[in-house]
Protein backbone atom coordinates (compact mmCIF):
# COMPACT_ATOMS: atom_id res chain seq x y z
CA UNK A 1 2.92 22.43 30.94
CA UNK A 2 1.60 20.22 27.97
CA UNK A 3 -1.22 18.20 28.08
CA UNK A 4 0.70 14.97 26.76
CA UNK A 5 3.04 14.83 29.57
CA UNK A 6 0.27 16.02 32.50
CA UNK A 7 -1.42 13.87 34.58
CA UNK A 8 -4.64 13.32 36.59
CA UNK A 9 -2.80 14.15 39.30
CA UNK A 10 -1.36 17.03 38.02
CA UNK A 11 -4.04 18.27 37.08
CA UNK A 12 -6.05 17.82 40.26
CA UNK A 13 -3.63 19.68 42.31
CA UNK A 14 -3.10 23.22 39.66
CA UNK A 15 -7.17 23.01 40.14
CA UNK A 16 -7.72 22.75 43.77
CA UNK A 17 -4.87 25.86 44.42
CA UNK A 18 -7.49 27.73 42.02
CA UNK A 19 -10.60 26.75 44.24
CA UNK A 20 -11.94 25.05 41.23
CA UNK A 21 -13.58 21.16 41.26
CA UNK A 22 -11.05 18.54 40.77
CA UNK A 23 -13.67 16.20 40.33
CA UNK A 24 -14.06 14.11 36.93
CA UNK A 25 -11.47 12.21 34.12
CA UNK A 26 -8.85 13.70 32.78
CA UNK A 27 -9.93 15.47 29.81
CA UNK A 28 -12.98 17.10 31.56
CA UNK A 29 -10.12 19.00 34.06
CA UNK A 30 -7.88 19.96 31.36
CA UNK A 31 -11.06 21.49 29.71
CA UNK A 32 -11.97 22.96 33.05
CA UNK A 33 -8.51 24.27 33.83
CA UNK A 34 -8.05 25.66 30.22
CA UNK A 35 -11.65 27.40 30.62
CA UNK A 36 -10.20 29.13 33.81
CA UNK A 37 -7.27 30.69 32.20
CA UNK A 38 -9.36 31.87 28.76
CA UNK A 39 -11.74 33.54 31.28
CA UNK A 40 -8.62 35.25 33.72
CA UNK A 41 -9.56 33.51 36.33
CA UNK A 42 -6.23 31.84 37.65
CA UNK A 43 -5.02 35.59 37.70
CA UNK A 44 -5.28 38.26 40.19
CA UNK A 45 -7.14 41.60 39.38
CA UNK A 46 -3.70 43.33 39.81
CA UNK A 47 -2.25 41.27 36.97
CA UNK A 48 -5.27 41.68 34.48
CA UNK A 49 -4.53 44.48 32.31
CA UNK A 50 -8.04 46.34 31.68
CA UNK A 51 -8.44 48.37 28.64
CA UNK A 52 -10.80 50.82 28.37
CA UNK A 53 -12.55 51.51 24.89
CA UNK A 54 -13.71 54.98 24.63
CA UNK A 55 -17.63 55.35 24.67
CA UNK A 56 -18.66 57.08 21.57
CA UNK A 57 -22.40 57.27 22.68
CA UNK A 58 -21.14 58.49 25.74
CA UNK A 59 -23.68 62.15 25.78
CA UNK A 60 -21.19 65.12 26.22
CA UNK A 61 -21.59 67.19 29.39
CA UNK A 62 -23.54 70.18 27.78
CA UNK A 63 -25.72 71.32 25.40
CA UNK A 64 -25.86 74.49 25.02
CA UNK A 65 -26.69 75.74 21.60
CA UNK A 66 -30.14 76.64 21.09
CA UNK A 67 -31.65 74.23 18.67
CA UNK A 68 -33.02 76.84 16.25
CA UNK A 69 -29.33 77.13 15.61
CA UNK A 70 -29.09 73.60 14.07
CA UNK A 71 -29.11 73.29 10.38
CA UNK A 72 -31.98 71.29 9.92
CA UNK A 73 -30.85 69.22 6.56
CA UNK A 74 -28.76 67.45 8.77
CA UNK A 75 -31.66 65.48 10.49
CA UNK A 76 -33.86 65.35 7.82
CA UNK A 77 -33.58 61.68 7.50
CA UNK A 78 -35.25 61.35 10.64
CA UNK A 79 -38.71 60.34 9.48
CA UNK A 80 -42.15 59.04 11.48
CA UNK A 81 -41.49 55.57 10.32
CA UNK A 82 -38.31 55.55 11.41
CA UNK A 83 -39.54 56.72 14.75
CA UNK A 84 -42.22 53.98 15.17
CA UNK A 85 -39.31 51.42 14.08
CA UNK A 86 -37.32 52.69 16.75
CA UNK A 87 -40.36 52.03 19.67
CA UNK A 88 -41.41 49.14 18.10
CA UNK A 89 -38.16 47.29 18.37
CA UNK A 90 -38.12 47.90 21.94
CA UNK A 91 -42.07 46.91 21.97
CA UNK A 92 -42.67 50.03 23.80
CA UNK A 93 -45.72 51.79 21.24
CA UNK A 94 -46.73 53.62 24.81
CA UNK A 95 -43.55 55.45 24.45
CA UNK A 96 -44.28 56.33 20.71
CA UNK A 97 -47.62 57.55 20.72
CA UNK A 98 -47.86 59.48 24.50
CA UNK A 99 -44.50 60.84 23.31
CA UNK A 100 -46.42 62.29 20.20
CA UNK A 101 -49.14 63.62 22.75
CA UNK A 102 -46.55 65.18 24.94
CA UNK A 103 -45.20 66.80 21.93
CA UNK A 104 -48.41 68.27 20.61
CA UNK A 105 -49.09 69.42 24.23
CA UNK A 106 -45.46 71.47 24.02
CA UNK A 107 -44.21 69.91 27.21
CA UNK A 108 -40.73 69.69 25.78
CA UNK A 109 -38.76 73.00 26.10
CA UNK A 110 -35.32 74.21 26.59
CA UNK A 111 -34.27 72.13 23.62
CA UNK A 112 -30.24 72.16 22.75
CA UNK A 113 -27.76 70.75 20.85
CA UNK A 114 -24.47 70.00 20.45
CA UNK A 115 -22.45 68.32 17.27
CA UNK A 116 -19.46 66.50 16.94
CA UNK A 117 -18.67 65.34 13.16
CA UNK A 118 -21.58 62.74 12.26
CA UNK A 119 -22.87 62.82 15.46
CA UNK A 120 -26.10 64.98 17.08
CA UNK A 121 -26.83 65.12 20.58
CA UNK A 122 -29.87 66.82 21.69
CA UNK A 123 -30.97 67.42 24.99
CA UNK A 124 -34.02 68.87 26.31
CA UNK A 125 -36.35 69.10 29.66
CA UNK A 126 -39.53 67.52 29.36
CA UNK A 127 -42.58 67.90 31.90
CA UNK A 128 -44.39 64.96 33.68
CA UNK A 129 -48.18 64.52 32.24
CA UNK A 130 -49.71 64.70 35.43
CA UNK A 131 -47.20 66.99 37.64
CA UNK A 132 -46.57 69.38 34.89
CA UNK A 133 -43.95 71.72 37.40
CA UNK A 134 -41.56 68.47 37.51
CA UNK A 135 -39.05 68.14 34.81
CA UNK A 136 -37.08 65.46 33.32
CA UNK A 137 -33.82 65.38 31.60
CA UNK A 138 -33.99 63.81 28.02
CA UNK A 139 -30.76 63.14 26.11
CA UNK A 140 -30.67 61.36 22.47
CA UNK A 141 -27.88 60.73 20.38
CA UNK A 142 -28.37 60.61 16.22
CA UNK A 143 -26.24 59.54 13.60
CA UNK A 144 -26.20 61.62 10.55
CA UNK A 145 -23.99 58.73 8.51
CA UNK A 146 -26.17 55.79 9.88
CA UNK A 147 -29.51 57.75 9.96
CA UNK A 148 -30.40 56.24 13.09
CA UNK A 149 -31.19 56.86 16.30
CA UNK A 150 -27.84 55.20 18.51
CA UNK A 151 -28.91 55.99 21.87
CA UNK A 152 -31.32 57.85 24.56
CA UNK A 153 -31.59 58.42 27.84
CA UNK A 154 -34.13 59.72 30.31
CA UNK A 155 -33.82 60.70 33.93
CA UNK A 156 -37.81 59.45 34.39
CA UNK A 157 -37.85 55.70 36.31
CA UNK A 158 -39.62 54.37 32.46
CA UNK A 159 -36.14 56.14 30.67
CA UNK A 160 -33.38 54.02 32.55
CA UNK A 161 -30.75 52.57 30.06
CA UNK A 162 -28.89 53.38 26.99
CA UNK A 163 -31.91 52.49 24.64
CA UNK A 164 -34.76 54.26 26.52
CA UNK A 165 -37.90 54.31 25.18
CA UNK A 166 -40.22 56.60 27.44
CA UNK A 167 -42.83 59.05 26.23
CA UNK A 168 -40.39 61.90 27.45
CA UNK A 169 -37.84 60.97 24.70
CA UNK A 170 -40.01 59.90 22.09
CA UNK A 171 -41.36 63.94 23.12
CA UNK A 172 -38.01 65.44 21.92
CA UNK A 173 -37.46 62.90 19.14
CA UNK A 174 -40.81 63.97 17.54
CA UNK A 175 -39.53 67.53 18.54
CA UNK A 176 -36.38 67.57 16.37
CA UNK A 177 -38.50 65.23 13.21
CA UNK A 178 -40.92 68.46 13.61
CA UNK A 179 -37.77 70.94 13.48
CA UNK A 180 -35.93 68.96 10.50
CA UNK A 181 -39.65 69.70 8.00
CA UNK A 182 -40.85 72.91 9.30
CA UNK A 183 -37.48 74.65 11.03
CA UNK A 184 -39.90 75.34 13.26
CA UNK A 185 -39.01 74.47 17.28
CA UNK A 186 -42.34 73.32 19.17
CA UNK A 187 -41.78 73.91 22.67
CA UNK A 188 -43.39 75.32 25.82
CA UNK A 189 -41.63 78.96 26.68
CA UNK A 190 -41.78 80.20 29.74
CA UNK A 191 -43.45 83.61 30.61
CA UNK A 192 -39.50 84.94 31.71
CA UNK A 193 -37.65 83.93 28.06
CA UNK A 194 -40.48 85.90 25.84
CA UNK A 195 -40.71 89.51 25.29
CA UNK A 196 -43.17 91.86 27.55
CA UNK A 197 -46.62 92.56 25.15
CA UNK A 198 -48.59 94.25 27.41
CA UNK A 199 -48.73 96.97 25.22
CA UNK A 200 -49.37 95.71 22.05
CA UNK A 201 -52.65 95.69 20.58
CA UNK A 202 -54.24 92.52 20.44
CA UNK A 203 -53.77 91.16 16.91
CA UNK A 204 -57.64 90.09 17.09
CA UNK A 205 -60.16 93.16 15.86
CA UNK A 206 -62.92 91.49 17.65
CA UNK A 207 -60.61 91.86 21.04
CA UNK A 208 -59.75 95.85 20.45
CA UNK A 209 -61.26 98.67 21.61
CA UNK A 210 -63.57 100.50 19.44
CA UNK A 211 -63.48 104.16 19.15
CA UNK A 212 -67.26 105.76 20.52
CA UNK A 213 -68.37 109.30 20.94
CA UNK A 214 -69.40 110.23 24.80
CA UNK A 215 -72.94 110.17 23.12
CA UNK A 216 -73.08 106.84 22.27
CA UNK A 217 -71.32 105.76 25.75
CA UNK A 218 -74.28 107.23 27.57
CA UNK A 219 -76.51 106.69 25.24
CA UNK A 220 -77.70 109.97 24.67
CA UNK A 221 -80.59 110.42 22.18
CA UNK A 222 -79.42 112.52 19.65
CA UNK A 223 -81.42 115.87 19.54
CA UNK A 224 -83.09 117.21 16.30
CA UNK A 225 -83.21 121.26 15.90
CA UNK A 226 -85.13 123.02 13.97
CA UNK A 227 -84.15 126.65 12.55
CA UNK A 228 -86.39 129.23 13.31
CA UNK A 229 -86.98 131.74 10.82
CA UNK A 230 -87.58 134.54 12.71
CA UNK A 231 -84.80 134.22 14.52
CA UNK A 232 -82.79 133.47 11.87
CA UNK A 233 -84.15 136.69 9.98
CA UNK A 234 -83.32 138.78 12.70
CA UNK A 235 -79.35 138.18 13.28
CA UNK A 236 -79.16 138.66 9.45
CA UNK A 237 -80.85 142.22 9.56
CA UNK A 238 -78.81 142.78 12.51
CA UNK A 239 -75.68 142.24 10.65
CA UNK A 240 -76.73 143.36 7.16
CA UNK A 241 -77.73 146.86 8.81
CA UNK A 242 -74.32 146.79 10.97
């Protein structure tokens, strides 16, 4: 229908089968009925076609290579001031530095990783400061192209969203900036993933046990004897006259 030929009328009537105002002149409800159909809403939900985009920060399912596995050039971009940047956009400089003292602490462990062309997900468990036996899921997504930091996620109440900001994820981000300098991974280990060294000698001398003589155990004076010479004379004339 064109607007030169359409009247108030017109008008009036398409509006009030939509359930929208028919109040006002005439260019105010060709405005409002021409805002209805830019926004759908003259159409049913069966007869809006809804496409999809793909989520490309969408985290992938699982994680599972170890992250001492990761080739550590390929985050070295990922500096401390790019870090702070990152919490201070969000104003959340809590996150930053008790993430830095979770770190330190090693409550991040179990730290993986998974790649897919330019992009880095990590993923990584990371205790609660005061109930260190629960554990919370941390998830972030880097860019190698961009050098930034695209997305994170938490599974703590503080970590809701895409761009989380808890002290939990700024634990594993100062985890993998620690990783990309030293190739070193920083993390709490359980007593069941390390080796048995019960039976190793304590690396520390002042820790080992020192070799004594029963003597000195007891404490046993030592005794001084003195030869006698007759004695002594008399075995030797024994054995000198056979």
């Amino acid at each position: 229908m064109s607007k030169k030929k359409v009247t108030v009328k017109d008008l009036r009537k398409e509006l009030s089968v939509l359930g929208a105002h028919v109040s006002g002149n005439k260019a105010e409800l060709q405005n409002r009925l021409q805002s209805w159909k830019d926004n759908n809403l003259d159409r049913t939900l069966f007869e809006i076609a809804v496409v999809q985009s793909k989520d490309r920060n969408k985290f992938p399912e699982a994680t599972t290579d170890q992250l001492e596995k990761l080739d550590k050039s390929t985050i070295e971009w990922l500096s401390p001031s790019l870090i702070y940047q990152y919490f201070a956009e969000r104003t959340a400089i809590k996150g930053h530095d008790g993430g830095r003292k979770l770190f330190l602490c090693e409550f991040v462990k179990n730290c993986t990783f998974k790649t897919d062309d330019n992009d880095i997900f990590l993923t990584a468990l990371c205790s609660a400061q005061l109930k260190k036996h629960v554990d919370y899921k941390v998830q972030i997504h880097l860019n190698k192209e961009k050098c930034a930091i695209m997305k994170t996620q938490c599974e703590c109440p503080a970590g809701f969203g895409p761009s989380a900001a808890c002290k939990h994820v700024g634990a594993l981000i100062f985890a993998a900036e620690y990783y990309s300098v030293t190739g070193n991974v920083k993390q709490n280990k359980t007593c069941t993933s390390l080796q048995q060294q019960w039976h190793r000698p304590k690396a520390d001398p002042g820790r080992q046990l020192q070799k004594i003589s029963i003597d000195e155990m007891l404490k046993v004076p030592p005794v001084s004897v003195t030869p006698n010479v007759a004695v002594t004379n008399f075995f030797c004339n024994a054995f000198s006259t056979g």
